[in-house]
Protein backbone atom coordinates (compact mmCIF):
# COMPACT_ATOMS: atom_id res chain seq x y z
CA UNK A 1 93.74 99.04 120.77
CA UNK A 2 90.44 98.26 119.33
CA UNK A 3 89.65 95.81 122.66
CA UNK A 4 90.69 99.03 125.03
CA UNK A 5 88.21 101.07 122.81
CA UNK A 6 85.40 98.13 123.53
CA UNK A 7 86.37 98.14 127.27
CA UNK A 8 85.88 101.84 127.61
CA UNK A 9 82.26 102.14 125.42
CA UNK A 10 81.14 99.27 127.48
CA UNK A 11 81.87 100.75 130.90
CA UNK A 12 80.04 103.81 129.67
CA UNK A 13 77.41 101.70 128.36
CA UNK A 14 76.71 100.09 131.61
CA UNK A 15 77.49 103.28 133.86
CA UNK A 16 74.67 105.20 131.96
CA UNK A 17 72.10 102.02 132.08
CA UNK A 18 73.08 101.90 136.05
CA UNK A 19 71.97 105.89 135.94
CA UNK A 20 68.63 105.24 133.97
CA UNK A 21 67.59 102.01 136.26
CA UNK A 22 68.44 104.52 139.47
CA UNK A 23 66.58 107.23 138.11
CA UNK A 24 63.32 105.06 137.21
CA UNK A 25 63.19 102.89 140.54
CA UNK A 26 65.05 105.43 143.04
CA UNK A 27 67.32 102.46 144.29
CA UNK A 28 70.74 104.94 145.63
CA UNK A 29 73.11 101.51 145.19
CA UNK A 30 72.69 101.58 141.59
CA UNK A 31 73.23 105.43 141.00
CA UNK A 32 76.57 104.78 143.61
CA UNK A 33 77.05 101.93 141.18
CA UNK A 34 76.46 103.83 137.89
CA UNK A 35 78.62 107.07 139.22
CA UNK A 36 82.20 104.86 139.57
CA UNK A 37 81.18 103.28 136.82
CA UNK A 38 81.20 106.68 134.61
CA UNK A 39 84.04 107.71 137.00
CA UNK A 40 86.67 105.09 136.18
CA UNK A 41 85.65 105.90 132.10
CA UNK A 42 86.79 109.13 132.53
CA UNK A 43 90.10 107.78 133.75
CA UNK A 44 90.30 104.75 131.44
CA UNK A 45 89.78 107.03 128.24
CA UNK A 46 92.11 109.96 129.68
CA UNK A 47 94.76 107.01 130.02
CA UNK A 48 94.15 105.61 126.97
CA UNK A 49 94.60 109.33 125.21
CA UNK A 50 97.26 109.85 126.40
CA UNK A 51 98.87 106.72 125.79
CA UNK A 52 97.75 107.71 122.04
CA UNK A 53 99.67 110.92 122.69
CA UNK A 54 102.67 109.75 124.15
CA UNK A 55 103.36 107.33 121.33
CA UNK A 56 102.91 110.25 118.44
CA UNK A 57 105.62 112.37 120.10
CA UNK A 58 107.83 109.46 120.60
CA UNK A 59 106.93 109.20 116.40
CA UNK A 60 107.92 112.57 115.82
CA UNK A 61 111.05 112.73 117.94
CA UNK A 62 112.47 109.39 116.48
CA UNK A 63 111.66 111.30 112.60
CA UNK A 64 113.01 114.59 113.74
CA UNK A 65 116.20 113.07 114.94
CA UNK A 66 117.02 111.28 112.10
């Protein structure tokens, strides 16, 4: 869990610094770059939420049925 949470503030890490090197030198590869980068974040922390979610109502249905 805690590598997943690395993985995801590293992409984010690196997507933004892609952004900020784009913005200072104008070079349209690196904002490309920097946008998936922030892009596949989004879906990499979504999954990983809900993962998070998923196992607390599979918790509270094994408690509730018992």
């Amino acid at each position: 869990m805690l590598l997943i949470r690395w993985l995801v503030l590293l992409l984010l890490v690196s997507g933004l610094a892609c952004l900020g090197v784009s913005l200072l030198n104008g070079d349209l590869r690196l904002r490309r770059i920097g946008m998936l980068l922030i892009k596949w974040t989004v879906v990499a922390g979504l999954v990983f939420f809900g993962v998070l979610i998923a196992e607390r109502v599979v918790e509270m249905g094994v408690k509730g049925s018992g």
